[in-house]
PDB file of N, CA and C in Angstrom:
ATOM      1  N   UNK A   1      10.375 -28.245   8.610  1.00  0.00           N
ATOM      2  CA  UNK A   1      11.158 -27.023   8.731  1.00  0.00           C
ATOM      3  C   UNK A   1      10.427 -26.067   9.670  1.00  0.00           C
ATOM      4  N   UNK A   2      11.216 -25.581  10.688  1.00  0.00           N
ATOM      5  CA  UNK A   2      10.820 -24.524  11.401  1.00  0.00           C
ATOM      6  C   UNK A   2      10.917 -23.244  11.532  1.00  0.00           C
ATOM      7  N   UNK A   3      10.481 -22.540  10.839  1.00  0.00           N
ATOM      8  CA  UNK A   3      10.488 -21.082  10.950  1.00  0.00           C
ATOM      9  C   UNK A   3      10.006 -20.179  12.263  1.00  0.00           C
ATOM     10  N   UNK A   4      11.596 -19.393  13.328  1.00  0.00           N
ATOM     11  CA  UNK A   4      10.873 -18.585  14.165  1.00  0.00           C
ATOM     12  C   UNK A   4      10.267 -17.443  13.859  1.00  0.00           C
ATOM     13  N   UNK A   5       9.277 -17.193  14.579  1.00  0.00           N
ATOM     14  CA  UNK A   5       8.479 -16.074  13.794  1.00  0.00           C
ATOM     15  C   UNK A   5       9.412 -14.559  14.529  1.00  0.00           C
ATOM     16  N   UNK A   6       8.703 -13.542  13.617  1.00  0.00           N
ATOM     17  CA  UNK A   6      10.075 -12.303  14.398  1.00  0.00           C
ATOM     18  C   UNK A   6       8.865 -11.895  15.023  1.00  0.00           C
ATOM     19  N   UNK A   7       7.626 -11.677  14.632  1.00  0.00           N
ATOM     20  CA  UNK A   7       6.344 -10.857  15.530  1.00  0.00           C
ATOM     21  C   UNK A   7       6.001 -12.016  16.346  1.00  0.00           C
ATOM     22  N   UNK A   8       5.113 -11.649  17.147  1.00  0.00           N
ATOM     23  CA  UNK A   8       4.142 -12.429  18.236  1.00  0.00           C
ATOM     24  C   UNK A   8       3.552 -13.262  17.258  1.00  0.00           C
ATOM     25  N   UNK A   9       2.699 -14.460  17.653  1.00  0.00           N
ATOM     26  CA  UNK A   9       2.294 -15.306  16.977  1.00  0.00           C
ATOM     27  C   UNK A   9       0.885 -14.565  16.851  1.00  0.00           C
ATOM     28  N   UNK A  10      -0.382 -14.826  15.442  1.00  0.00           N
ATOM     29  CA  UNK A  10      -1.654 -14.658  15.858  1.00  0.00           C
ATOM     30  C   UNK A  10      -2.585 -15.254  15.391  1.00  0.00           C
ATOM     31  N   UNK A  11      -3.211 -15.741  15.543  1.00  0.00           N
ATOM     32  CA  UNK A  11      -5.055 -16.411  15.377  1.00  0.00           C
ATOM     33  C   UNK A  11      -5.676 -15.947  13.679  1.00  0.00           C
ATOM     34  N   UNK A  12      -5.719 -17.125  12.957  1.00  0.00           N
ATOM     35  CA  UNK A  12      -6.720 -16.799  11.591  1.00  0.00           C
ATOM     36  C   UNK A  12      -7.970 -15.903  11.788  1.00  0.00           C
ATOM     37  N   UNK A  13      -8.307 -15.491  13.108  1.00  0.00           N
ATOM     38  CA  UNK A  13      -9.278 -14.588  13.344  1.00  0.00           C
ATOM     39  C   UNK A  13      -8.504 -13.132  13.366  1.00  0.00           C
ATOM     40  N   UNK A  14      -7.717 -13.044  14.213  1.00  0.00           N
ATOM     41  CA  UNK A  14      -6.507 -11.919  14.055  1.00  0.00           C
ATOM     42  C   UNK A  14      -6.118 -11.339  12.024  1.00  0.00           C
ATOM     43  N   UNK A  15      -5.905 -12.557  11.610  1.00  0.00           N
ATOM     44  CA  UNK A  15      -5.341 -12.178   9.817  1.00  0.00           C
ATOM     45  C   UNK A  15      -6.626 -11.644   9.142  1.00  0.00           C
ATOM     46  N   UNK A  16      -7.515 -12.524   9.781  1.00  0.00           N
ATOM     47  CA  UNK A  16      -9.017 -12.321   9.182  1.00  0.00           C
ATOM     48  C   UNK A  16      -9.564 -10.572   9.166  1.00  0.00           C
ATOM     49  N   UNK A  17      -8.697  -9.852   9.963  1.00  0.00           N
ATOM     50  CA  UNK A  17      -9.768  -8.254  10.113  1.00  0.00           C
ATOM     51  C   UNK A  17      -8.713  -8.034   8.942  1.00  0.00           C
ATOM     52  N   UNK A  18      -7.742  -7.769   8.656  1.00  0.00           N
ATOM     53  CA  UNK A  18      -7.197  -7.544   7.958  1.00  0.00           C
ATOM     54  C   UNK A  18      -7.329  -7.477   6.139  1.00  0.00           C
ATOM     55  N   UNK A  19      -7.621  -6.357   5.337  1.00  0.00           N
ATOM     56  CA  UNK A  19      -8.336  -5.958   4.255  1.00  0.00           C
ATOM     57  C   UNK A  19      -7.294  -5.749   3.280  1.00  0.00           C
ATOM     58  N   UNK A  20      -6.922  -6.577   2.219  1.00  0.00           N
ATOM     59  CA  UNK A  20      -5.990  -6.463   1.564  1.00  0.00           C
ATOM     60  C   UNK A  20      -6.503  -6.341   0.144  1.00  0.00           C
ATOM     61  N   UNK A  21      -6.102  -5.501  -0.568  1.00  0.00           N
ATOM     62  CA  UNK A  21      -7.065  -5.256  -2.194  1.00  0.00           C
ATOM     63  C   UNK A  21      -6.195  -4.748  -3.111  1.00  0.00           C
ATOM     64  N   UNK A  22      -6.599  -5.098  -4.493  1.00  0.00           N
ATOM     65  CA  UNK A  22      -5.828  -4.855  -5.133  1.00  0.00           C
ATOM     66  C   UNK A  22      -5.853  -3.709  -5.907  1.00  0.00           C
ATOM     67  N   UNK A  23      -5.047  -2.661  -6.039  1.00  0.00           N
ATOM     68  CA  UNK A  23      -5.591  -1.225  -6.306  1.00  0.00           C
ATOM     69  C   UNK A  23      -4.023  -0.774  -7.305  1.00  0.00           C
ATOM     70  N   UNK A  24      -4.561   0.242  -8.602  1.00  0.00           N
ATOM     71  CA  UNK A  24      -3.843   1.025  -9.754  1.00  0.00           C
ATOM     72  C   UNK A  24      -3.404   2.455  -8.785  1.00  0.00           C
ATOM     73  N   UNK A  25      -2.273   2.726  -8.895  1.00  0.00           N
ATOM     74  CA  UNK A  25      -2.148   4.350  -8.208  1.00  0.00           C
ATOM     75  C   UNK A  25      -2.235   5.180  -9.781  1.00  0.00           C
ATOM     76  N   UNK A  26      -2.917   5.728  -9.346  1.00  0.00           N
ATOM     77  CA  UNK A  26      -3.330   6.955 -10.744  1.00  0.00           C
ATOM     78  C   UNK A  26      -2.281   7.699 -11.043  1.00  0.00           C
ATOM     79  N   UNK A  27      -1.904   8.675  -9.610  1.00  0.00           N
ATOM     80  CA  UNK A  27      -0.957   9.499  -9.415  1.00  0.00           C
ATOM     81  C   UNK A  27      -0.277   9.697  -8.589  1.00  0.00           C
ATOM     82  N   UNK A  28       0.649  10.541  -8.223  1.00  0.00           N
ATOM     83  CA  UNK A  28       1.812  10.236  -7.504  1.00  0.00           C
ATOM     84  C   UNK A  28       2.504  11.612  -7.241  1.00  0.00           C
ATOM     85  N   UNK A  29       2.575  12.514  -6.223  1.00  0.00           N
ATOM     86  CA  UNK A  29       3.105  13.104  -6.082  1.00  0.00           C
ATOM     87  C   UNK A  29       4.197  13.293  -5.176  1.00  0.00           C
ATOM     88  N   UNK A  30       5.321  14.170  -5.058  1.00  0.00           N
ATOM     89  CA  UNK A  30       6.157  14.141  -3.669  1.00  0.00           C
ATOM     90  C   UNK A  30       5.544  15.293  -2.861  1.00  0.00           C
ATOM     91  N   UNK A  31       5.189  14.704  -1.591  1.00  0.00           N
ATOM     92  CA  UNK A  31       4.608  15.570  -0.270  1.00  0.00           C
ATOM     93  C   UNK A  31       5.892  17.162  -0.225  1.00  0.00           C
ATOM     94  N   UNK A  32       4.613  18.222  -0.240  1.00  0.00           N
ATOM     95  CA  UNK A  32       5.631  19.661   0.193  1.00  0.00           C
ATOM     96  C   UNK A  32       6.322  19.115   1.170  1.00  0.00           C
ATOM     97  N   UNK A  33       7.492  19.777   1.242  1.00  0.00           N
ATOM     98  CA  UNK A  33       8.202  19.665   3.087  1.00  0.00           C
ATOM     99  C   UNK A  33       8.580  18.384   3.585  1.00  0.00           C
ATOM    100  N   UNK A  34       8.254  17.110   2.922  1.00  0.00           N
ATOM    101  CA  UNK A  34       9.030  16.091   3.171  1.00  0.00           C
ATOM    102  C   UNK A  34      10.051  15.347   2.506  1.00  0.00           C
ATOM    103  N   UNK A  35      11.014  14.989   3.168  1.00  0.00           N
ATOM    104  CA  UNK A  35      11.694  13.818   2.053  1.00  0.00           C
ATOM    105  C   UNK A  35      11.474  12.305   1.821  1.00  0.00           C
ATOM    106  N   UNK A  36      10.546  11.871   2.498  1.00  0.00           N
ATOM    107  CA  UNK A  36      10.342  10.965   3.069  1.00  0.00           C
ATOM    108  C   UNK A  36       9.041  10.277   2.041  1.00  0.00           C
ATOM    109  N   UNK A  37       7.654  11.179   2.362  1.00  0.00           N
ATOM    110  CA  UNK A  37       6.266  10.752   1.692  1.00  0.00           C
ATOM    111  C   UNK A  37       6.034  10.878   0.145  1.00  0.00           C
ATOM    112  N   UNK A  38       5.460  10.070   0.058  1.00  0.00           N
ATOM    113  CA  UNK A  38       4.767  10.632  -1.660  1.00  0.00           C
ATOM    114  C   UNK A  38       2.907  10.306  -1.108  1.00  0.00           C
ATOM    115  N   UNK A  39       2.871  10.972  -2.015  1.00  0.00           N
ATOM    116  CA  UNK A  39       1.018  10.782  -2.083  1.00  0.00           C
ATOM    117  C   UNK A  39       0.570  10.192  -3.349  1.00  0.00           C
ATOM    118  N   UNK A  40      -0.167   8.719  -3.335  1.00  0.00           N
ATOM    119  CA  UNK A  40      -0.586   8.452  -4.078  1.00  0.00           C
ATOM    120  C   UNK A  40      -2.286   8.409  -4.273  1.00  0.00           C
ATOM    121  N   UNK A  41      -2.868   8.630  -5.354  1.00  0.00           N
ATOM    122  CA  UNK A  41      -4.043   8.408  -5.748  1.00  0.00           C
ATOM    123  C   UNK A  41      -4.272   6.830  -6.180  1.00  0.00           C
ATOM    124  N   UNK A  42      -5.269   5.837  -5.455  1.00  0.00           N
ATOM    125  CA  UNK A  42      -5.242   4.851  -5.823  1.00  0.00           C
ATOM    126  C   UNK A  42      -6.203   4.077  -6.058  1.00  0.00           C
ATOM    127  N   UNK A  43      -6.899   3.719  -7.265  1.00  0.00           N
ATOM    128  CA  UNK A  43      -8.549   3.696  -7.591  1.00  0.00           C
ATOM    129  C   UNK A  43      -8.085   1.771  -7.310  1.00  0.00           C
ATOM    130  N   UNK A  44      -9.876   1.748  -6.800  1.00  0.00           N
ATOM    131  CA  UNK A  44     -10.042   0.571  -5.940  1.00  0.00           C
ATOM    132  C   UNK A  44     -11.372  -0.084  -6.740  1.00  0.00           C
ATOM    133  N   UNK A  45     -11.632   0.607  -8.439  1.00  0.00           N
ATOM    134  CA  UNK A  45     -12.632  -0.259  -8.953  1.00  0.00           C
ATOM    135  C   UNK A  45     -13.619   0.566  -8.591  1.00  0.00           C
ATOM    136  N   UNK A  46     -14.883  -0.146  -7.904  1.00  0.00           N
ATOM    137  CA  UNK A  46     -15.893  -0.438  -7.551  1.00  0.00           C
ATOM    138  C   UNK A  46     -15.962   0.264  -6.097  1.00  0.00           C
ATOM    139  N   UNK A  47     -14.658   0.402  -5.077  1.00  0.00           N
ATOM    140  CA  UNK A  47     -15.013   0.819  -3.973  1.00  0.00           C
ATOM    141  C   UNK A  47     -14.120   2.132  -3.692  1.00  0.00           C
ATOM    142  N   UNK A  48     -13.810   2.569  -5.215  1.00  0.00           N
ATOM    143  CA  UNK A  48     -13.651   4.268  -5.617  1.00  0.00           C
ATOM    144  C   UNK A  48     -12.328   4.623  -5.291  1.00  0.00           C
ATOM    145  N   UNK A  49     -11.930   6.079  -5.316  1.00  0.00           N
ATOM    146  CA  UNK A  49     -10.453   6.123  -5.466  1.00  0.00           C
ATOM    147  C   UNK A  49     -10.010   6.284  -3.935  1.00  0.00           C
ATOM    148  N   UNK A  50      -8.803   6.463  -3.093  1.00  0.00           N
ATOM    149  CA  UNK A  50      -8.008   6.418  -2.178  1.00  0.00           C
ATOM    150  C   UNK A  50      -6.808   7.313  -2.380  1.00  0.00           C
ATOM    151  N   UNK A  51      -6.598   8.500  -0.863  1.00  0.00           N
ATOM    152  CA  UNK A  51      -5.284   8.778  -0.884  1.00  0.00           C
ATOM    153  C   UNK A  51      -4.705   7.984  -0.061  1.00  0.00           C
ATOM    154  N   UNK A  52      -3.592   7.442  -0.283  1.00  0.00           N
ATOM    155  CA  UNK A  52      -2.575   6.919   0.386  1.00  0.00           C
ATOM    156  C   UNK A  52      -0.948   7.761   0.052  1.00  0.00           C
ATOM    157  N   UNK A  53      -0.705   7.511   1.563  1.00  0.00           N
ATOM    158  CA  UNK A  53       1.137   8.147   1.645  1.00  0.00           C
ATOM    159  C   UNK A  53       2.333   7.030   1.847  1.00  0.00           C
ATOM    160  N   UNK A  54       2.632   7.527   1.663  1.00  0.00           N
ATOM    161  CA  UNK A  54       3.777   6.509   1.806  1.00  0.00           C
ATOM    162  C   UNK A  54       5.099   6.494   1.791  1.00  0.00           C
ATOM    163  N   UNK A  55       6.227   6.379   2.784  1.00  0.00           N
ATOM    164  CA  UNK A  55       7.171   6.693   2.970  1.00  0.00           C
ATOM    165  C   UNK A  55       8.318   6.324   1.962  1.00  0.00           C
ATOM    166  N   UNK A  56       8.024   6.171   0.573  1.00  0.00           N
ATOM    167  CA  UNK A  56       9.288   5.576   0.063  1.00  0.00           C
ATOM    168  C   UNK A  56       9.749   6.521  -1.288  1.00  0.00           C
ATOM    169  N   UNK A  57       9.780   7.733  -0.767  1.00  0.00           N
ATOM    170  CA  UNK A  57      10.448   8.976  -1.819  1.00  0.00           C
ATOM    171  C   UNK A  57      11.626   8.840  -1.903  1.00  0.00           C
ATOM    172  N   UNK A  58      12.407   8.145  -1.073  1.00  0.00           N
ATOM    173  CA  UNK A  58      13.706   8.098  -1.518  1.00  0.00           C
ATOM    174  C   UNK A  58      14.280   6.404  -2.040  1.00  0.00           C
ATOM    175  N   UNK A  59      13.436   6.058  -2.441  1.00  0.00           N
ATOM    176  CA  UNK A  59      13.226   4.833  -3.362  1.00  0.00           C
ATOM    177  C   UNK A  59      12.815   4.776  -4.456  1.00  0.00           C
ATOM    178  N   UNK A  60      11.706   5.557  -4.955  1.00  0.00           N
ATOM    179  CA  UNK A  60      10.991   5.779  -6.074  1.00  0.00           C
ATOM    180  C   UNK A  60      10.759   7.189  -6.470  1.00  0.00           C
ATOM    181  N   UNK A  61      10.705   7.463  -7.935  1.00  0.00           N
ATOM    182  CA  UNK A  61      10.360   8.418  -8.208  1.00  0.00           C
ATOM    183  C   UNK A  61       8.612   8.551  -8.448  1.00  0.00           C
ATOM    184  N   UNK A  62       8.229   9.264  -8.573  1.00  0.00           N
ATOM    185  CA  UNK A  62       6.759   9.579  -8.423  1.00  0.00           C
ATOM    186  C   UNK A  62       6.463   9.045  -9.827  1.00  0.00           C
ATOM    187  N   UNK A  63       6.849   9.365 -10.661  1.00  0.00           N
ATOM    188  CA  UNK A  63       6.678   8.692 -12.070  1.00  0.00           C
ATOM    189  C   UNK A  63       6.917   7.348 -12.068  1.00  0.00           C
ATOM    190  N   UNK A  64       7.190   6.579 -11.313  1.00  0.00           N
ATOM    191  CA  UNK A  64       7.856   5.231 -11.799  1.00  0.00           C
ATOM    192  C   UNK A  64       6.411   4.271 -10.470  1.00  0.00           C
ATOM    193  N   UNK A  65       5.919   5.235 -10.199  1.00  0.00           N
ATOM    194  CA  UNK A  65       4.863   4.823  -9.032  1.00  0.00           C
ATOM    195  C   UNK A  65       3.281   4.659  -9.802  1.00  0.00           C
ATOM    196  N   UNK A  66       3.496   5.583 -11.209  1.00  0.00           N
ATOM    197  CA  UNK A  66       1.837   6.069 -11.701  1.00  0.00           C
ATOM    198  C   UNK A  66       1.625   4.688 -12.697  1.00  0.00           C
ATOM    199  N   UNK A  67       0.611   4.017 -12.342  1.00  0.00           N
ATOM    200  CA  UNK A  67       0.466   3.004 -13.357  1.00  0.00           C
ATOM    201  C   UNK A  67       0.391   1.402 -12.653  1.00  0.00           C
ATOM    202  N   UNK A  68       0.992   1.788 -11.667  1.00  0.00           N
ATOM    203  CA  UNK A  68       1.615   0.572 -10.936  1.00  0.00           C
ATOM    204  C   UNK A  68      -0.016   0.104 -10.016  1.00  0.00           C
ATOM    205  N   UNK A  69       0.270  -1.560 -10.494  1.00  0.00           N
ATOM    206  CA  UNK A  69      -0.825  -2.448 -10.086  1.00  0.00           C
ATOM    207  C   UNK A  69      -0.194  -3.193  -8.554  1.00  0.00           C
ATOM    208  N   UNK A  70      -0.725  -3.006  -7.355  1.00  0.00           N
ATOM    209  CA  UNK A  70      -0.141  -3.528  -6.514  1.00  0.00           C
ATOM    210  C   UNK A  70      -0.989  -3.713  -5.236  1.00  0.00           C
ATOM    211  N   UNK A  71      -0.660  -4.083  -4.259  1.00  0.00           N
ATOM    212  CA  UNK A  71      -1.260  -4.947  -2.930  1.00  0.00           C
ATOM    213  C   UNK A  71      -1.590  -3.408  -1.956  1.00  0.00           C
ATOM    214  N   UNK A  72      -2.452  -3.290  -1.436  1.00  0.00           N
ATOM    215  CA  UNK A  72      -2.554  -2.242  -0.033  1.00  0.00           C
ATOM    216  C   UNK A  72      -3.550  -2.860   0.647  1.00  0.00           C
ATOM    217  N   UNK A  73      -3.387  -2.406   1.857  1.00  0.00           N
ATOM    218  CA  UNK A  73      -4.740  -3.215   3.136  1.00  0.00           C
ATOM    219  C   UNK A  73      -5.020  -1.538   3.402  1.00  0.00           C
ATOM    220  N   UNK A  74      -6.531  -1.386   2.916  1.00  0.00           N
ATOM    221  CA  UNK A  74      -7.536  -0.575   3.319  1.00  0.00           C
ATOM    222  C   UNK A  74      -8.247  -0.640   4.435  1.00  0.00           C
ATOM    223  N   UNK A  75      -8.538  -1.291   5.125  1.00  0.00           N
ATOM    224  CA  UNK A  75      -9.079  -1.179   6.373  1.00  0.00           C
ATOM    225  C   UNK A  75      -8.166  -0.482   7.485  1.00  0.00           C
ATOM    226  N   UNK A  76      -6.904   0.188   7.700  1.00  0.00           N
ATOM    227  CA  UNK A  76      -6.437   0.663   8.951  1.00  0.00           C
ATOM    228  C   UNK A  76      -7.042   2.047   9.113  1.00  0.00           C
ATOM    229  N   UNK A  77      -7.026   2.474  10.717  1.00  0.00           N
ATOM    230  CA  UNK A  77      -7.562   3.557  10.698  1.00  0.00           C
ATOM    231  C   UNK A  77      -7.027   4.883   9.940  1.00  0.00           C
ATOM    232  N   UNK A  78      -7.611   5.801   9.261  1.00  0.00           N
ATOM    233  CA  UNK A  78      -6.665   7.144   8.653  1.00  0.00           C
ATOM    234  C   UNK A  78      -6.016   7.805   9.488  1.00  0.00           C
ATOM    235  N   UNK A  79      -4.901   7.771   9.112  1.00  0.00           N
ATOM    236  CA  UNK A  79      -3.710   8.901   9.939  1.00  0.00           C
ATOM    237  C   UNK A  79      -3.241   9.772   8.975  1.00  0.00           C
ATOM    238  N   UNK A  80      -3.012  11.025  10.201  1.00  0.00           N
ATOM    239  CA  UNK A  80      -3.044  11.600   9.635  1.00  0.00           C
ATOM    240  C   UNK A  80      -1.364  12.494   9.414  1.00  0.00           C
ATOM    241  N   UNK A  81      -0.481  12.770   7.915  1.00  0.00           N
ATOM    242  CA  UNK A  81       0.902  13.093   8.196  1.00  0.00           C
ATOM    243  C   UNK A  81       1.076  14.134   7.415  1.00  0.00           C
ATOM    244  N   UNK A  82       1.759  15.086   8.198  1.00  0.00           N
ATOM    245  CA  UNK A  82       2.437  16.501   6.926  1.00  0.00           C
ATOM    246  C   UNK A  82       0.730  17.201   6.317  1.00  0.00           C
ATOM    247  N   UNK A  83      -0.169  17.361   7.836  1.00  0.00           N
ATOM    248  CA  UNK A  83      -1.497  17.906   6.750  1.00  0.00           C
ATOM    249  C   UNK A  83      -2.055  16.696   6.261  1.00  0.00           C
ATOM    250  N   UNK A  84      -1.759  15.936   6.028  1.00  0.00           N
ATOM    251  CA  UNK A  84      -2.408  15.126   4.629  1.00  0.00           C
ATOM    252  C   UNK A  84      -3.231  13.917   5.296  1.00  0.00           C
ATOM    253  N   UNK A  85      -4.291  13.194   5.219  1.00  0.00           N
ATOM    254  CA  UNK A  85      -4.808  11.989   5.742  1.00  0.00           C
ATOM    255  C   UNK A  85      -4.682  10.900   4.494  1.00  0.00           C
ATOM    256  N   UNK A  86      -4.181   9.675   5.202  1.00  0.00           N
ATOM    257  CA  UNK A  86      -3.966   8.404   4.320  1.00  0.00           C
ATOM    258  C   UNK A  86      -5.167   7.652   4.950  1.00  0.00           C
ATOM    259  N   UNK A  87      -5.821   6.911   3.694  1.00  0.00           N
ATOM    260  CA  UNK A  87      -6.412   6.415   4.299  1.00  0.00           C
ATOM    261  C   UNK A  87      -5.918   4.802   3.768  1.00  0.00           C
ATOM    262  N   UNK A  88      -4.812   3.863   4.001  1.00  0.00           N
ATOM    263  CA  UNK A  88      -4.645   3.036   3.788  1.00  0.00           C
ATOM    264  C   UNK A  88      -3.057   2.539   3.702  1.00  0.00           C
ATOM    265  N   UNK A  89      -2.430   1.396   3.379  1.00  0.00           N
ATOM    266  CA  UNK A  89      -0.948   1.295   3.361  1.00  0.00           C
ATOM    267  C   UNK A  89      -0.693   0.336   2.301  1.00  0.00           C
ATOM    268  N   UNK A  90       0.052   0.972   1.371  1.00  0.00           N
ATOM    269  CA  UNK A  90       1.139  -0.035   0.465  1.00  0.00           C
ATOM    270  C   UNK A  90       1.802  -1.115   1.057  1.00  0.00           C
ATOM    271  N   UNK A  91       1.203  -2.366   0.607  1.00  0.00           N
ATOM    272  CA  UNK A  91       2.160  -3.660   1.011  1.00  0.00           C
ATOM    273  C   UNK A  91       3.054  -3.567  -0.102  1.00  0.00           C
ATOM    274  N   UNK A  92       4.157  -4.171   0.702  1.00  0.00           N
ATOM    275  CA  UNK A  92       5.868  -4.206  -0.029  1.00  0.00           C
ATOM    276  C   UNK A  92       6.462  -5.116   0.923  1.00  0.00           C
ATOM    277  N   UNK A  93       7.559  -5.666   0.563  1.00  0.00           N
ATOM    278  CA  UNK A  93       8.469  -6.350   1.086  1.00  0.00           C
ATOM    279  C   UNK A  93       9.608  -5.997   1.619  1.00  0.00           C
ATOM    280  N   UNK A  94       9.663  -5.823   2.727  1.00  0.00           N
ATOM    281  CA  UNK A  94      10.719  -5.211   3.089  1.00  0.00           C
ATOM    282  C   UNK A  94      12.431  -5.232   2.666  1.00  0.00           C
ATOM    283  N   UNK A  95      12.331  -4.619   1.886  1.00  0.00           N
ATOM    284  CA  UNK A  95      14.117  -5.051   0.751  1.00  0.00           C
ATOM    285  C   UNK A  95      15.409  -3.806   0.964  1.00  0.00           C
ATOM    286  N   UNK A  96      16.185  -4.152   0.490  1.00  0.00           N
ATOM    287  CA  UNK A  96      17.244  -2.614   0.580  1.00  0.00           C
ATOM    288  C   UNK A  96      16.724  -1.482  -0.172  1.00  0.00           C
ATOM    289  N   UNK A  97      15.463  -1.751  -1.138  1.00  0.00           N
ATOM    290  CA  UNK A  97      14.750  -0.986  -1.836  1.00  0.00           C
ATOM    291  C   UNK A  97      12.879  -1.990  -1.790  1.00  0.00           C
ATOM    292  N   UNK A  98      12.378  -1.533  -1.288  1.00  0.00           N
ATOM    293  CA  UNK A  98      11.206  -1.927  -1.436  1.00  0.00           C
ATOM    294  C   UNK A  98      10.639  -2.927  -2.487  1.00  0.00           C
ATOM    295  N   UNK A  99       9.907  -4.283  -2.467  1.00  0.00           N
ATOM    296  CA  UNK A  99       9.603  -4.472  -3.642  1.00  0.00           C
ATOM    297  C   UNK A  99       7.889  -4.747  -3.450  1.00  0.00           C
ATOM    298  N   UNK A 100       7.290  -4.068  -4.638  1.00  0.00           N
ATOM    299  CA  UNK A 100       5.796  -4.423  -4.219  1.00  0.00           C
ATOM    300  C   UNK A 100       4.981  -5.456  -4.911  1.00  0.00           C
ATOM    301  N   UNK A 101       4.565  -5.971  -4.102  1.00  0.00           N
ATOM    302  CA  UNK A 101       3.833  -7.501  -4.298  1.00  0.00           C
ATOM    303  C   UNK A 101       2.332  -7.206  -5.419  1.00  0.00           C
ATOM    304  N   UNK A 102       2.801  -7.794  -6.357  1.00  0.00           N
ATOM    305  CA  UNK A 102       1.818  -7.566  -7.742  1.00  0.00           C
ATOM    306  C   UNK A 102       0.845  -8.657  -8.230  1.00  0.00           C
ATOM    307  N   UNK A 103      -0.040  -8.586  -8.481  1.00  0.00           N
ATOM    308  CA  UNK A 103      -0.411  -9.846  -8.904  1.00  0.00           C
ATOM    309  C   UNK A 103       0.113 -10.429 -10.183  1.00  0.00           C
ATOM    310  N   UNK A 104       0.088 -11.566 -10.546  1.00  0.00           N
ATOM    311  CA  UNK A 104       0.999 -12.361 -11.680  1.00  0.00           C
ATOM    312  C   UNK A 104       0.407 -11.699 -12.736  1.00  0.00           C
ATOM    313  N   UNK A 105      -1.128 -11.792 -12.922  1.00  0.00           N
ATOM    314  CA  UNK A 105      -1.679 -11.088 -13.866  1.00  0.00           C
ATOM    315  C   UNK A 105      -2.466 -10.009 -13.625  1.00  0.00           C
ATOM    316  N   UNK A 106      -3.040  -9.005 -14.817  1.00  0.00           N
ATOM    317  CA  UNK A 106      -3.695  -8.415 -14.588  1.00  0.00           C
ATOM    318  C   UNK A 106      -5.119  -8.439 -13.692  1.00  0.00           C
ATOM    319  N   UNK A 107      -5.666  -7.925 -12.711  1.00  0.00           N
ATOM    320  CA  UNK A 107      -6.644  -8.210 -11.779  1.00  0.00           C
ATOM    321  C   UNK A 107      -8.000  -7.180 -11.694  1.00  0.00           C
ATOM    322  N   UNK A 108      -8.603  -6.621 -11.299  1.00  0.00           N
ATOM    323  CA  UNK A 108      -9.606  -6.066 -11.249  1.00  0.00           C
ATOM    324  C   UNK A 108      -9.562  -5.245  -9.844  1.00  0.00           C
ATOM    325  N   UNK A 109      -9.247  -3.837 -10.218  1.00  0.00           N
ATOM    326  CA  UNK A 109      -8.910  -3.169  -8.833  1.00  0.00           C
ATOM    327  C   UNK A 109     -10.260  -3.106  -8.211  1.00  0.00           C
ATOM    328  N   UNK A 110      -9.590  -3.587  -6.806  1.00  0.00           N
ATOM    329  CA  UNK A 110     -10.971  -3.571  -5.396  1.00  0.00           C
ATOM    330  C   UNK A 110     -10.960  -5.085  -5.207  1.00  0.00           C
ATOM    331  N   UNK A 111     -10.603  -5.971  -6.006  1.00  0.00           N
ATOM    332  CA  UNK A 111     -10.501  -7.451  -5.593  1.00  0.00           C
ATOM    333  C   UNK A 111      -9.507  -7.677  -4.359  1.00  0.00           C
ATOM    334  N   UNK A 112     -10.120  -8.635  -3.139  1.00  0.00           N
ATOM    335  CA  UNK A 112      -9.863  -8.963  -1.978  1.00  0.00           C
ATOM    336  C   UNK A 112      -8.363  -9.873  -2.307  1.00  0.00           C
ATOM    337  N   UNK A 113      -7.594  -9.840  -1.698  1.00  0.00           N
ATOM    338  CA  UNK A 113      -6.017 -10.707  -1.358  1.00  0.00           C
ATOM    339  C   UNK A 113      -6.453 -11.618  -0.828  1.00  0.00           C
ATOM    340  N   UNK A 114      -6.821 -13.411  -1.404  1.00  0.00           N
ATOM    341  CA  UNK A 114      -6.410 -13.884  -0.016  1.00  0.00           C
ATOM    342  C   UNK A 114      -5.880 -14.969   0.529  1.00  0.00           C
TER     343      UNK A 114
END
C-alpha cells in the first residue's frame, strides 16, 4: 500500500530533532483579548512546569483541558502571542474538533514519545 505523503518527504535524522513528551496541563485559562488561545500550565515531571498556548478555545473549554494527560513536542523555539510566550505545542490530530493523542495508560510526565 502506498501512501502519498501531503508534506515533503524527511530523513530519521530530520524526526530525530524533534522532542515529544508526555506532560499533565495543571491549568487552563482563556487568553484576555482572544478567541482563539487558551494558556495552559503543563508539568513535565522531572523537567518542571511549561506555559503553553494554544489555539483551540473554540473547541474546548478550559475546564475540560485541566487534568488532561497528553502528547506536546518541547523543543520548538518560544513564540511569542497576545503578550504571552509559549514555550512548546500540543500534539492533536487534526479532526473537525481536535483529538489529543494520550497514552493508553497512565505515564510519567517528562517521558520521551517514541
Amino acid at each position: 500500500m502506498n501512501i502519498e505523503p501531503i508534506k515533503p518527504e524527511i530523513t530519521i535524522e530530520d524526526l530525530s530533532k524533534i522532542d515529544v513528551r508526555v506532560g499533565t496541563i495543571t491549568s487552563c485559562e482563556k487568553v484576555e483579548g482572544s478567541t482563539k488561545l487558551l494558556k495552559l500550565n503543563v508539568d513535565f515531571g522531572e523537567l518542571g512546569q511549561r506555559q503553553i498556548l494554544t489555539g483551540m478555545q473554540e473547541y474546548y473549554e478550559p475546564e475540560q483541558m485541566v487534568g488532561l494527560q497528553t502528547t506536546f513536542i518541547v523543543n520548538l523555539k518560544p513564540r511569542k502571542m497576545m503578550g504571552l510566550e509559549s514555550y512548546g505545542m500540543i500534539f492533536a490530530v487534526d479532526s473537525e474538533k481536535p483529538i489529543f493523542l494520550k497514552p493508553q495508560n497512565d505515564a510519567d510526565n517528562g517521558l520521551t514519545v517514541i
